[in-house]
C-alpha atoms as a PDB file:
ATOM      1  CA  UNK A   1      17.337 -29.837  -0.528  1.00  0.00           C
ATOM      2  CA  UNK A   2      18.592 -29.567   2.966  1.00  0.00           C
ATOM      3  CA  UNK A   3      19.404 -26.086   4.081  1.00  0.00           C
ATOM      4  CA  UNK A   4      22.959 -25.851   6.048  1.00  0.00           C
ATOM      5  CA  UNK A   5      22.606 -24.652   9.420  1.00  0.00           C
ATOM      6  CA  UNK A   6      25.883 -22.532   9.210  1.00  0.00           C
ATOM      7  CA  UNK A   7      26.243 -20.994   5.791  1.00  0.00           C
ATOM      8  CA  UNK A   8      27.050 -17.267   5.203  1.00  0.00           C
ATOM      9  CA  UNK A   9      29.523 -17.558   2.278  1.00  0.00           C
ATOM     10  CA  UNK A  10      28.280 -17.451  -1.783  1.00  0.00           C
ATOM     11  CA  UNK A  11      26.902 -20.359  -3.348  1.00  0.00           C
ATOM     12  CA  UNK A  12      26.281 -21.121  -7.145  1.00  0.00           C
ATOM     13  CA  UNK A  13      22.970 -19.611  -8.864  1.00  0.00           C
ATOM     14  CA  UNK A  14      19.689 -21.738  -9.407  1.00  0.00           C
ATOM     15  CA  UNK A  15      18.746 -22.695 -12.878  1.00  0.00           C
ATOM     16  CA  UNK A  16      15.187 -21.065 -14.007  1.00  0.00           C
ATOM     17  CA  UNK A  17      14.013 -24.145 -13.623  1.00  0.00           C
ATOM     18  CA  UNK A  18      15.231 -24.892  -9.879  1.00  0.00           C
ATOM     19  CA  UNK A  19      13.792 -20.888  -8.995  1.00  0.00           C
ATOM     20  CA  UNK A  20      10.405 -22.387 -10.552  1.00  0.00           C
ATOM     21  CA  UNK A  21      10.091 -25.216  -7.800  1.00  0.00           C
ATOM     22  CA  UNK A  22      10.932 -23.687  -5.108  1.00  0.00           C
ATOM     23  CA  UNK A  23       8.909 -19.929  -5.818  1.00  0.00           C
ATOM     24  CA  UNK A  24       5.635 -22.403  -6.816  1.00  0.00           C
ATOM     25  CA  UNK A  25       5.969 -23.974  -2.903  1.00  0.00           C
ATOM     26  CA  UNK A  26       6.588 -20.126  -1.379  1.00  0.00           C
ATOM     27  CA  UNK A  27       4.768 -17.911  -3.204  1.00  0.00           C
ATOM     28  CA  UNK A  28       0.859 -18.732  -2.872  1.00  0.00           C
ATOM     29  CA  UNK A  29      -1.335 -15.654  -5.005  1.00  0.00           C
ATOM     30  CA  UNK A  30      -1.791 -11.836  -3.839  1.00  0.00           C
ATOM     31  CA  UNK A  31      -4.489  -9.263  -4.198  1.00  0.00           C
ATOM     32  CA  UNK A  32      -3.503  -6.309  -5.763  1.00  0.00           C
ATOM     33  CA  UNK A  33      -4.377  -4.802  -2.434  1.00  0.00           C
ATOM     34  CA  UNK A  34      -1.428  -6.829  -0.745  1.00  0.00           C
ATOM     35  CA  UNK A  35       2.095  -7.652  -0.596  1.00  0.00           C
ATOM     36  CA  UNK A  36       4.247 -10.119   1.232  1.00  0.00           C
ATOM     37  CA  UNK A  37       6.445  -8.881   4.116  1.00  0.00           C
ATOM     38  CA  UNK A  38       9.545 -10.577   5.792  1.00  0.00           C
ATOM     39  CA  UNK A  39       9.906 -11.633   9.485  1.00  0.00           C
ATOM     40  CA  UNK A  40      13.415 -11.907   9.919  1.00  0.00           C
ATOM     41  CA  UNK A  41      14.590 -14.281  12.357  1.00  0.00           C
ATOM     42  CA  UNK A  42      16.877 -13.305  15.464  1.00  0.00           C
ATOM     43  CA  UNK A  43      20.410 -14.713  14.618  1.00  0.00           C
ATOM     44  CA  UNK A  44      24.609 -14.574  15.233  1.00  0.00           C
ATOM     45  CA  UNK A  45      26.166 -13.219  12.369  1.00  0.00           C
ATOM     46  CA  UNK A  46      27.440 -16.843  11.480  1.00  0.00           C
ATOM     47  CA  UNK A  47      24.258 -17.988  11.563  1.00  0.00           C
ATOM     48  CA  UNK A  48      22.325 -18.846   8.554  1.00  0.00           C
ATOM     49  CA  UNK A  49      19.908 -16.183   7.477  1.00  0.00           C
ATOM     50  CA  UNK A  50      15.727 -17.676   8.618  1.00  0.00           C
ATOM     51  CA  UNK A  51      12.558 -15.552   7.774  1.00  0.00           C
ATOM     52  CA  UNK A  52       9.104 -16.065   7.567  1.00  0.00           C
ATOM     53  CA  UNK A  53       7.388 -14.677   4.214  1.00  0.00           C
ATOM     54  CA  UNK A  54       3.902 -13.298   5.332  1.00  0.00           C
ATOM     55  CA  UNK A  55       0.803 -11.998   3.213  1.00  0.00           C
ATOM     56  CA  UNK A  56      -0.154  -8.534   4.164  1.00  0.00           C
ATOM     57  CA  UNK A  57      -2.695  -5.757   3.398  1.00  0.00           C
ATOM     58  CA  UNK A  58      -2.185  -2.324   2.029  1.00  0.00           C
ATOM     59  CA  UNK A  59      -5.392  -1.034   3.040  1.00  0.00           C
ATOM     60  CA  UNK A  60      -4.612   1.411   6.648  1.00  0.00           C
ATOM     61  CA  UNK A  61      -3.305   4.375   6.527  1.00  0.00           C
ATOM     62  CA  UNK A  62      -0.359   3.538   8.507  1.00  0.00           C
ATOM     63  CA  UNK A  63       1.678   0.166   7.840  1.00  0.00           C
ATOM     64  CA  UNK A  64       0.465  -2.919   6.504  1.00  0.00           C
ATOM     65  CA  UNK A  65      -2.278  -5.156   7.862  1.00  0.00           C
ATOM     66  CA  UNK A  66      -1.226  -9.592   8.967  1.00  0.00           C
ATOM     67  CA  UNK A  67      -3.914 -11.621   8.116  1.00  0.00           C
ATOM     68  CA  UNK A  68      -7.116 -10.810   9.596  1.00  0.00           C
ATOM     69  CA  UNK A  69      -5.825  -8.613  12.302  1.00  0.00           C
ATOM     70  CA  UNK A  70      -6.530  -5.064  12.407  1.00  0.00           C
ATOM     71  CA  UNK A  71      -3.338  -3.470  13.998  1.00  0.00           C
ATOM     72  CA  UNK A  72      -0.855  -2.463  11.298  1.00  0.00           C
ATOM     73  CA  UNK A  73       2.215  -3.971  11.471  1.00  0.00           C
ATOM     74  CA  UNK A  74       5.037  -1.639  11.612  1.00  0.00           C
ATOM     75  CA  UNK A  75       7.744  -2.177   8.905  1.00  0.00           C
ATOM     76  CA  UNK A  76      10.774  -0.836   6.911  1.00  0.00           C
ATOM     77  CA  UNK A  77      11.739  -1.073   3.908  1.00  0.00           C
ATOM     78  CA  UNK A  78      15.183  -1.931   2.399  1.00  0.00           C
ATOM     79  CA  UNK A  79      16.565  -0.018  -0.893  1.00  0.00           C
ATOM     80  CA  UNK A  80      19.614  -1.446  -2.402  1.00  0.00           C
ATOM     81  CA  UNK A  81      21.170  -2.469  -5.229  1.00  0.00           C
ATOM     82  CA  UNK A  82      20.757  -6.617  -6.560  1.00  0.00           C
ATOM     83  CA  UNK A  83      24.574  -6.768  -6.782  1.00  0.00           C
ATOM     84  CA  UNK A  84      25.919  -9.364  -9.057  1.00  0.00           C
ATOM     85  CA  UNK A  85      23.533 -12.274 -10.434  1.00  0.00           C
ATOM     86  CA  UNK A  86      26.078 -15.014 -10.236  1.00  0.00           C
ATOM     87  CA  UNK A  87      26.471 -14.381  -6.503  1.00  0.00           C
ATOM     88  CA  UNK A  88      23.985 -15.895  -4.158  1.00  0.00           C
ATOM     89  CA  UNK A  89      23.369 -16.782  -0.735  1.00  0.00           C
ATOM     90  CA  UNK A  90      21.154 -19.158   0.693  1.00  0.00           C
ATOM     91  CA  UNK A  91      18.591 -18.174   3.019  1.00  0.00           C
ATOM     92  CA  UNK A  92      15.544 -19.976   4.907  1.00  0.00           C
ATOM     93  CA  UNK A  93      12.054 -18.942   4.336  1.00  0.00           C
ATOM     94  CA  UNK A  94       9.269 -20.938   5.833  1.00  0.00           C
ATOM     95  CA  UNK A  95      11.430 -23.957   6.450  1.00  0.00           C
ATOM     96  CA  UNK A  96      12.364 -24.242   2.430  1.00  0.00           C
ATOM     97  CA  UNK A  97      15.987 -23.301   1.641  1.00  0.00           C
ATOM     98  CA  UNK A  98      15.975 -20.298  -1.129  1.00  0.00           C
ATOM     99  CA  UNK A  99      18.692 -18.505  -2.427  1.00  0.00           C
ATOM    100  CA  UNK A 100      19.259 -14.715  -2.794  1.00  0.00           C
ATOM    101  CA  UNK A 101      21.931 -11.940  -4.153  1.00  0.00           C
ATOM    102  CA  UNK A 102      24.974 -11.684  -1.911  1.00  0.00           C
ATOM    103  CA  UNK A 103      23.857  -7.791  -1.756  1.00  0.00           C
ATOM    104  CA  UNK A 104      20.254  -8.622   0.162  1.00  0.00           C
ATOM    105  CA  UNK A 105      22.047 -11.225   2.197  1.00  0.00           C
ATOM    106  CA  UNK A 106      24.509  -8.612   3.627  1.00  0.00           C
ATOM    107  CA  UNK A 107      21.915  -6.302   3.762  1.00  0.00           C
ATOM    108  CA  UNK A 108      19.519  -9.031   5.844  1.00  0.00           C
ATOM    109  CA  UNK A 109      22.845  -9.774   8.080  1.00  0.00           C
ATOM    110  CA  UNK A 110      23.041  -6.239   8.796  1.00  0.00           C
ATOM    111  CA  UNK A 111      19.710  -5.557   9.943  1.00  0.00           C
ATOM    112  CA  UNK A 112      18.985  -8.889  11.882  1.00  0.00           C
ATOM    113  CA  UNK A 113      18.316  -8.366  15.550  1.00  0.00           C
ATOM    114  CA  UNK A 114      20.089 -10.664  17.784  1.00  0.00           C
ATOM    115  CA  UNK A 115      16.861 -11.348  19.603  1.00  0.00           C
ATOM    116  CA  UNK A 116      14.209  -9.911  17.911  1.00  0.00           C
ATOM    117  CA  UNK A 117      12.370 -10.222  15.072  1.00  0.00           C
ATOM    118  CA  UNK A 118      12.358  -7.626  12.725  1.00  0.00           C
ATOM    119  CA  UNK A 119       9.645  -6.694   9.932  1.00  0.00           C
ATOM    120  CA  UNK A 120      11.430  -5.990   6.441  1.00  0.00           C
ATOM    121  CA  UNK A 121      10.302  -5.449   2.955  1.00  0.00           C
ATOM    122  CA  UNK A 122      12.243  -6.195   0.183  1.00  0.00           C
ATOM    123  CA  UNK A 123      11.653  -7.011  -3.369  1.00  0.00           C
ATOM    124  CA  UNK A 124      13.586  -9.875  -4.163  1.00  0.00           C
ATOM    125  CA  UNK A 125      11.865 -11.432  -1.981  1.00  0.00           C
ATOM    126  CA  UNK A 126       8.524  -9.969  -1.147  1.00  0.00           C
ATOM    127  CA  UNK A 127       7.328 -10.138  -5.049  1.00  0.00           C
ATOM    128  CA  UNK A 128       7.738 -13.164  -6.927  1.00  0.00           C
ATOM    129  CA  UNK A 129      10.375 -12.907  -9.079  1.00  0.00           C
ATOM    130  CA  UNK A 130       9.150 -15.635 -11.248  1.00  0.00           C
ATOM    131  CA  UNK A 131       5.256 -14.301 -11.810  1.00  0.00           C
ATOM    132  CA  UNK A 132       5.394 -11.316 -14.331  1.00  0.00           C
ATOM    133  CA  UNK A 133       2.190 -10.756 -13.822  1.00  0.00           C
ATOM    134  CA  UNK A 134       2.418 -10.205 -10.023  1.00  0.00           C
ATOM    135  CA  UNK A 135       5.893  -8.179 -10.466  1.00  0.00           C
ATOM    136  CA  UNK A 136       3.997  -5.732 -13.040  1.00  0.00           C
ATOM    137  CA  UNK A 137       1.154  -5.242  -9.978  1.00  0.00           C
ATOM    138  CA  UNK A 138       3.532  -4.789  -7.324  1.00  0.00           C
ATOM    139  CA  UNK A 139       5.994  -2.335  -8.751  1.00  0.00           C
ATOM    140  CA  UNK A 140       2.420   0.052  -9.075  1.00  0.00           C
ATOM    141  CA  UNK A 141       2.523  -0.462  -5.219  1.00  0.00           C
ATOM    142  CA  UNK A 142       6.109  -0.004  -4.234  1.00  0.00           C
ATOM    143  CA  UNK A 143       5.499   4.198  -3.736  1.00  0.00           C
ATOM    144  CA  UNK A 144       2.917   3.022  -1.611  1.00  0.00           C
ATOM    145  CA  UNK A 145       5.089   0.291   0.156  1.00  0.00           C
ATOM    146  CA  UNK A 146       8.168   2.661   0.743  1.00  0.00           C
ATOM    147  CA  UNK A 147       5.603   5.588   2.101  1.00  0.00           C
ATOM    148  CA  UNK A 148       3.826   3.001   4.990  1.00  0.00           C
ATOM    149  CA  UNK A 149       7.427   2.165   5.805  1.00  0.00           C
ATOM    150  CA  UNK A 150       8.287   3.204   9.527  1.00  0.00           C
ATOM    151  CA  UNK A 151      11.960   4.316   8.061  1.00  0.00           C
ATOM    152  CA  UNK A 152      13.419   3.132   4.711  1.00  0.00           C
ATOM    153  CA  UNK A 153      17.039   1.434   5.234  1.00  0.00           C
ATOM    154  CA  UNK A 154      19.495   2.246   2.640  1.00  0.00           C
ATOM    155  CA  UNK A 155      21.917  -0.094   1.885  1.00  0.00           C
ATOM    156  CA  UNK A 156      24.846   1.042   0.093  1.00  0.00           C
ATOM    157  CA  UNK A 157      27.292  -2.202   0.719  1.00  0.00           C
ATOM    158  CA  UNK A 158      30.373  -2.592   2.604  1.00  0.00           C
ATOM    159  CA  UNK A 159      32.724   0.298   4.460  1.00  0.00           C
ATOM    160  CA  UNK A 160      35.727   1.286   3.504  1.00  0.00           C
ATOM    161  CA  UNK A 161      38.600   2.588   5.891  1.00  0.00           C
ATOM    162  CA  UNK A 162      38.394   6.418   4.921  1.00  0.00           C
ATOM    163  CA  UNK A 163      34.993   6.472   4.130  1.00  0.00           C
ATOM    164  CA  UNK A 164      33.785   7.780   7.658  1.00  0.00           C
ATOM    165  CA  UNK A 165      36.771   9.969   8.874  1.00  0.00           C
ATOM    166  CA  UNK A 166      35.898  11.938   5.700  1.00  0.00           C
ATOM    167  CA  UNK A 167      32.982  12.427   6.006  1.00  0.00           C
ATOM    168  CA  UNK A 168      33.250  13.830   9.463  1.00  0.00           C
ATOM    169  CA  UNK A 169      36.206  16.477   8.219  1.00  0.00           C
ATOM    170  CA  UNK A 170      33.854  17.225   5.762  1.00  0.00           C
ATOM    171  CA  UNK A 171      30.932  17.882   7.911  1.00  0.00           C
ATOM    172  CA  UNK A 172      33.724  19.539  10.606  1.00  0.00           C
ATOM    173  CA  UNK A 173      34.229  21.858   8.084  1.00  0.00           C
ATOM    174  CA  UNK A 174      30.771  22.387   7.443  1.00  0.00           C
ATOM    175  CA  UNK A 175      30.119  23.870  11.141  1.00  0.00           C
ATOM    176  CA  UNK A 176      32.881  26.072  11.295  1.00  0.00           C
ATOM    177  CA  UNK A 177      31.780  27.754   7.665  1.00  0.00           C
ATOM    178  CA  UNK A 178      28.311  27.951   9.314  1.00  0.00           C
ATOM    179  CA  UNK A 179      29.070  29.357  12.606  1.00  0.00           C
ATOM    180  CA  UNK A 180      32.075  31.912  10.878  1.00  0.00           C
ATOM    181  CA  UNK A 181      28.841  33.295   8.552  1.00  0.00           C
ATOM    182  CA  UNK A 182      26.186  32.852  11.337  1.00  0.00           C
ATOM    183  CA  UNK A 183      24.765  36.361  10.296  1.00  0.00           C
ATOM    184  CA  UNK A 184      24.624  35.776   6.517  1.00  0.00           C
ATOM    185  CA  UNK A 185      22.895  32.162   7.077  1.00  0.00           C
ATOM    186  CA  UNK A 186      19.837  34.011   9.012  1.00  0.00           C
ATOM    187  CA  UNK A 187      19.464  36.653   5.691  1.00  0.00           C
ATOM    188  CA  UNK A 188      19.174  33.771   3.336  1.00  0.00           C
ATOM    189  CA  UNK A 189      16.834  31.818   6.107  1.00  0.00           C
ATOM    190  CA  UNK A 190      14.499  34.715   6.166  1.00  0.00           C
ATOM    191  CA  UNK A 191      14.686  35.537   2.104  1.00  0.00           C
ATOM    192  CA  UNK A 192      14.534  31.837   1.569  1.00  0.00           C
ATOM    193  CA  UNK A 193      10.953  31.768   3.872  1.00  0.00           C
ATOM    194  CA  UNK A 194       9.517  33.860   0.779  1.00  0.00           C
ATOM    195  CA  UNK A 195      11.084  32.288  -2.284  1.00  0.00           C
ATOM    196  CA  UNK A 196      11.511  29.072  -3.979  1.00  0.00           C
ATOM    197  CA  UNK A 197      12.724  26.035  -1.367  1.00  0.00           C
ATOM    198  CA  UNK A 198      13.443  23.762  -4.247  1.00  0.00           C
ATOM    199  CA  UNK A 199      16.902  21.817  -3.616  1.00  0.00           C
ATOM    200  CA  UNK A 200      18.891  25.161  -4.554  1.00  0.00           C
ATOM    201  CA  UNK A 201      16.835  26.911  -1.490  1.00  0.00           C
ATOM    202  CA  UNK A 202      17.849  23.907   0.833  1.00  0.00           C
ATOM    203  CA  UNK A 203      21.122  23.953  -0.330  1.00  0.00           C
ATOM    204  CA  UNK A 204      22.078  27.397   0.600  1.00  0.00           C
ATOM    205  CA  UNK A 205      20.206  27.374   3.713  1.00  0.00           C
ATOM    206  CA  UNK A 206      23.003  24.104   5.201  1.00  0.00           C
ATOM    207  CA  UNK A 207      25.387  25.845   3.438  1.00  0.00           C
ATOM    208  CA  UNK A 208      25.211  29.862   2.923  1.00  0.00           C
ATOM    209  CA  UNK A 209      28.790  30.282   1.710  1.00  0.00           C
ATOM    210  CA  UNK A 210      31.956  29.225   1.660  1.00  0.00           C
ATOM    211  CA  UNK A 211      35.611  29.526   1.870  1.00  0.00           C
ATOM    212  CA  UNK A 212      36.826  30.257  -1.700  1.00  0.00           C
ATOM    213  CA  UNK A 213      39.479  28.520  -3.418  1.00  0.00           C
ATOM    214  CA  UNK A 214      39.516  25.850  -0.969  1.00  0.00           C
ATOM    215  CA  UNK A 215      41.683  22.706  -2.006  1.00  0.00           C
ATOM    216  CA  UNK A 216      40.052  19.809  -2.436  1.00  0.00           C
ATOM    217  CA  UNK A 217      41.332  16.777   0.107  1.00  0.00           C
ATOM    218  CA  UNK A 218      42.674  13.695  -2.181  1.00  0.00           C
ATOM    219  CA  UNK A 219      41.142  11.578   0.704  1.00  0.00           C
ATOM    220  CA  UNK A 220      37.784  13.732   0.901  1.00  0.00           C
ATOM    221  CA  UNK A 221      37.104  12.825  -3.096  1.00  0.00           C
ATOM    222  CA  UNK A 222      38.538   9.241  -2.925  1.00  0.00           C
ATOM    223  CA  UNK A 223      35.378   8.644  -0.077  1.00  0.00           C
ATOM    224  CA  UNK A 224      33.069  10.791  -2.052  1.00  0.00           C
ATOM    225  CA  UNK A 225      34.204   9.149  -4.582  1.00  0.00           C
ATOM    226  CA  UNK A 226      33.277   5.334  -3.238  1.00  0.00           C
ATOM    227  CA  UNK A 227      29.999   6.275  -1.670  1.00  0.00           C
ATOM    228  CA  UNK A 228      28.917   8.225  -5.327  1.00  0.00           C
ATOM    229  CA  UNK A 229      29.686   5.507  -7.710  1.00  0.00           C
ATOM    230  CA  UNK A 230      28.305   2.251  -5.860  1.00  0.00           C
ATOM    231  CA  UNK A 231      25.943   0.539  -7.373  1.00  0.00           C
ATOM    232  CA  UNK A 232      23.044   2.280  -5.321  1.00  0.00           C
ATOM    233  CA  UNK A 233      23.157   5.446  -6.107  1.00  0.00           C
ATOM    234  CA  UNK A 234      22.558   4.526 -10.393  1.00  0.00           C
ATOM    235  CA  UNK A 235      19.285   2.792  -9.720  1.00  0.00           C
ATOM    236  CA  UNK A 236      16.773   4.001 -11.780  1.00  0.00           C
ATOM    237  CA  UNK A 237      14.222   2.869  -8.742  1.00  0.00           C
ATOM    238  CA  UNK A 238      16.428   4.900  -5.723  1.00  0.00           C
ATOM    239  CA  UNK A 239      14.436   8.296  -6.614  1.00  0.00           C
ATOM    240  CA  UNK A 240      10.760   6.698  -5.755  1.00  0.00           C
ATOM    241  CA  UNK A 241      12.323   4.699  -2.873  1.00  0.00           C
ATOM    242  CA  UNK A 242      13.739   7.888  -1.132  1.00  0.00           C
ATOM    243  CA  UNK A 243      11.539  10.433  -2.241  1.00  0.00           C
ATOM    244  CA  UNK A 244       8.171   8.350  -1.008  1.00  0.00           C
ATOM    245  CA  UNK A 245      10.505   8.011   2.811  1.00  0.00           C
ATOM    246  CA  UNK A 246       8.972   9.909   5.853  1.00  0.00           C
ATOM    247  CA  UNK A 247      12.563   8.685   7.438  1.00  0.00           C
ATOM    248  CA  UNK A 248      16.003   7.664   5.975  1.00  0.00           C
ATOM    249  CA  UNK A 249      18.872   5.875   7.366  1.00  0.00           C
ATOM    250  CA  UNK A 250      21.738   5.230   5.523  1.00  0.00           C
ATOM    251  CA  UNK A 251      23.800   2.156   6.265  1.00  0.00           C
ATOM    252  CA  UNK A 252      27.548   1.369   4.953  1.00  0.00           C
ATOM    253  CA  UNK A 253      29.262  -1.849   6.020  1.00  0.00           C
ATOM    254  CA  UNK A 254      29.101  -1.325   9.939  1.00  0.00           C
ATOM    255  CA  UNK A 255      28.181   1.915  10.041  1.00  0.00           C
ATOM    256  CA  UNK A 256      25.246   4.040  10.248  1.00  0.00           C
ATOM    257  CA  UNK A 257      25.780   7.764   7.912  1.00  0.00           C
ATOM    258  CA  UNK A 258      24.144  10.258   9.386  1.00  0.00           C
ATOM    259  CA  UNK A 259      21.966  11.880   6.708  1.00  0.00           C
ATOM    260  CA  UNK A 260      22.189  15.689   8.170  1.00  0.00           C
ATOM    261  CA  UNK A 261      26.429  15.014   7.791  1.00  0.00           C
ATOM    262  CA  UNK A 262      25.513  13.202   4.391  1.00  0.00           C
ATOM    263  CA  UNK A 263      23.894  16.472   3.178  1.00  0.00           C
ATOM    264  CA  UNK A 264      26.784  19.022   4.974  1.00  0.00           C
ATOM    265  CA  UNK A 265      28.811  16.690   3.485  1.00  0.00           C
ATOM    266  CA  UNK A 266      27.897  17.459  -0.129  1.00  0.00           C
ATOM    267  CA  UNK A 267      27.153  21.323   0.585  1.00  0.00           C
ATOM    268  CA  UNK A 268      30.984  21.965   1.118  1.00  0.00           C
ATOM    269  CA  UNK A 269      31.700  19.949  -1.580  1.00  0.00           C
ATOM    270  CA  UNK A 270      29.968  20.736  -3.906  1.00  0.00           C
ATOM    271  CA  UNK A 271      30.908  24.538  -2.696  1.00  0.00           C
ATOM    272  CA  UNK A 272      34.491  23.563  -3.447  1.00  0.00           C
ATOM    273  CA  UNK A 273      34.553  22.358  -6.903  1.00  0.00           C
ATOM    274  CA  UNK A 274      31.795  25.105  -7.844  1.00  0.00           C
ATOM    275  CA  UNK A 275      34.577  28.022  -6.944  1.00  0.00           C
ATOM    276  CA  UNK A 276      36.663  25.617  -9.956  1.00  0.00           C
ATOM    277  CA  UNK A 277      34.111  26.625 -11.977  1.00  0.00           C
ATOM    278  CA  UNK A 278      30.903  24.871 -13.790  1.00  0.00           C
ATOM    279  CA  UNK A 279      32.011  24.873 -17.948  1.00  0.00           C
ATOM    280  CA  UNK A 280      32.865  21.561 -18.447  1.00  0.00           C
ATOM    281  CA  UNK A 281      31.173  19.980 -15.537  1.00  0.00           C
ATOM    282  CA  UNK A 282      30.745  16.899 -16.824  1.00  0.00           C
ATOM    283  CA  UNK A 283      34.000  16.104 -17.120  1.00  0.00           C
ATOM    284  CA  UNK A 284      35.079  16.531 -13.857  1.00  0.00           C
ATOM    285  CA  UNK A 285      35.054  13.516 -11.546  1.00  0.00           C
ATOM    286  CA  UNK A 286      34.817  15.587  -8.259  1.00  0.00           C
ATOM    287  CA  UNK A 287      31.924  17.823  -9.426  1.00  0.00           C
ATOM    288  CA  UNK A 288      30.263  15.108 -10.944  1.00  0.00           C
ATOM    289  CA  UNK A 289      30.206  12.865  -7.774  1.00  0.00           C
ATOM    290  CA  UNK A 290      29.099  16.194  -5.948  1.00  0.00           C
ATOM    291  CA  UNK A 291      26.437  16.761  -8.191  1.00  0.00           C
ATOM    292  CA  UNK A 292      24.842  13.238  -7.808  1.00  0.00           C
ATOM    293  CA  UNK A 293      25.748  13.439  -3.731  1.00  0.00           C
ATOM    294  CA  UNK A 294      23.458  16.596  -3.623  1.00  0.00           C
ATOM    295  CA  UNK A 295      20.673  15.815  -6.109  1.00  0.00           C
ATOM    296  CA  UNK A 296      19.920  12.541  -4.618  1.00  0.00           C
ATOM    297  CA  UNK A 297      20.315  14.105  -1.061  1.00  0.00           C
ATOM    298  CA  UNK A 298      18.390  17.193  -1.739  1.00  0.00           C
ATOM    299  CA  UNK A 299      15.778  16.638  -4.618  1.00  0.00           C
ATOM    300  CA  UNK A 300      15.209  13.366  -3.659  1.00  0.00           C
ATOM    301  CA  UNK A 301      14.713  13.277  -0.006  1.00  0.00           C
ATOM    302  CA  UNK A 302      11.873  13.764   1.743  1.00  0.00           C
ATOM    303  CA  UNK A 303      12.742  12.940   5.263  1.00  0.00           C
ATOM    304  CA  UNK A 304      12.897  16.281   6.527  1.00  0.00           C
ATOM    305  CA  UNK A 305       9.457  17.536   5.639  1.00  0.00           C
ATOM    306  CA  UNK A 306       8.073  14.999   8.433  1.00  0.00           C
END
């Protein structure tokens, strides 16, 4: 199979039987000590996706070890969603043409230096899909993996138009409740010092009140709304993958979300729909998607405790 020099649109899905080849020429065995870590090759963003699949060792502290070299590497990490199976890219790994989900090929286009390599992790590729064995091993590492990471890259998909601007009335709003209750936000600092700082404890500290009865912005919940329900945010794996982070950086389309706005964000939010009340909460949309916002933010998260 020759690989195109010039591909970046979806092509049609290997058989098992095609995946079989081509993973028995790329994939040579692992130690349960190691993993496998991309290279990704500078590139245009027309430019067909190249990366080098390496072997590397779990065993420092910090980062993961290249052959016989003792220097950890440094690395992140990328958690995303697979996307739809019957949507697939091809990309070039070690001069053999291999194909992946349109979702890690977006995600590899949006991290790709223009003229620099870049180390990434990412399971598709890193494990081999087709040895059960070796997937069972390596999803006891992947805590392990996403902690060495220098920052973990979340990739929630592509932007849409109001996505941003609403976020940044939201987080607009956020200061002005902050600084108009400067005096109330030290008293629940300094009571918070003693108690619990479980997510509730963080939450009020961004957040220590807000303006009640506040309408909630059609455009403000149709954003919240996109960024809740993609695909992302129901992984059963996104919990391990953030909460083993010592940094996160959330990327959407084009544009990097700044986590601190993320979490302001959800704290006026979610301090909007709870002055609607909490009784049927589950049938809500809006408090729903603020519920998941600040949970996965807040419980999840442990990027600020570095």
């Amino acid at each position: 199979m020759a690989p195109s020099t010039h591909s970046t649109g979806s092509t049609s899905v290997w058989s098992d039987e095609q995946l079989q080849e081509v993973a028995q020429k790329l994939y040579t065995p692992i130690r349960t000590w190691q993993t496998r870590i991309i290279r990704l090759q500078p590139g245009q963003p027309s430019d067909i996706l190249k990366a080098d699949l390496l072997v590397a060792g779990l065993i420092q502290d910090d980062g993961l070890v290249l052959g016989m070299d003792e220097e950890p590497v440094a690395f992140e990490a990328i958690s995303y969603s697979w996307g739809a199976p019957d949507a697939c890219v091809d990309i070039v790994i070690d001069g053999l043409e291999y194909r992946i989900h349109q979702s890690l090929a977006d995600a590899l286009r949006r991290f790709r230096y223009d003229r620099h390599e870049r180390y990434l992790w990412a399971d598709a590729l890193c494990i081999n899909q087709v040895d059960l064995a070796e997937k069972s091993q390596q999803v006891q590492n992947m805590f392990r993996i996403y902690r060495k990471a220098k920052s973990v890259l979340v990739w929630l998909g592509s932007e849409t138009a109001d996505l941003a601007s609403a976020l940044e009335v939201l987080y607009e709003e956020a200061i002005g409740i902050a600084e108009a209750t400067e005096d109330d936000r030290s008293e629940t600092s300094t009571s918070a010092s003693s108690a619990d700082t479980g997510p509730v404890s963080q939450f009020e500290t961004v957040i220590p009140s807000a303006e009640p009865n506040t309408a909630l912005l059609a455009r403000e919940i149709n954003a919240l709304h996109d960024l809740c329900t993609r695909a992302w945010i129901r992984r059963v794996w996104v919990q391990q993958e953030i909460f083993a982070a010592t940094d996160v950086r959330v990327f959407c389309g084009r544009s990097e979300l700044d986590l601190d706005r993320l979490k302001r964000a959800a704290a006026v939010l979610s301090s909007k729909v709870e002055d609607r009340g909490t009784s049927d909460w589950p049938s809500q949309p809006e408090l729903e998607i603020a519920r998941r916002l600040v949970i996965l933010i807040f419980t999840n998260s442990k990027a600020d405790e570095t």
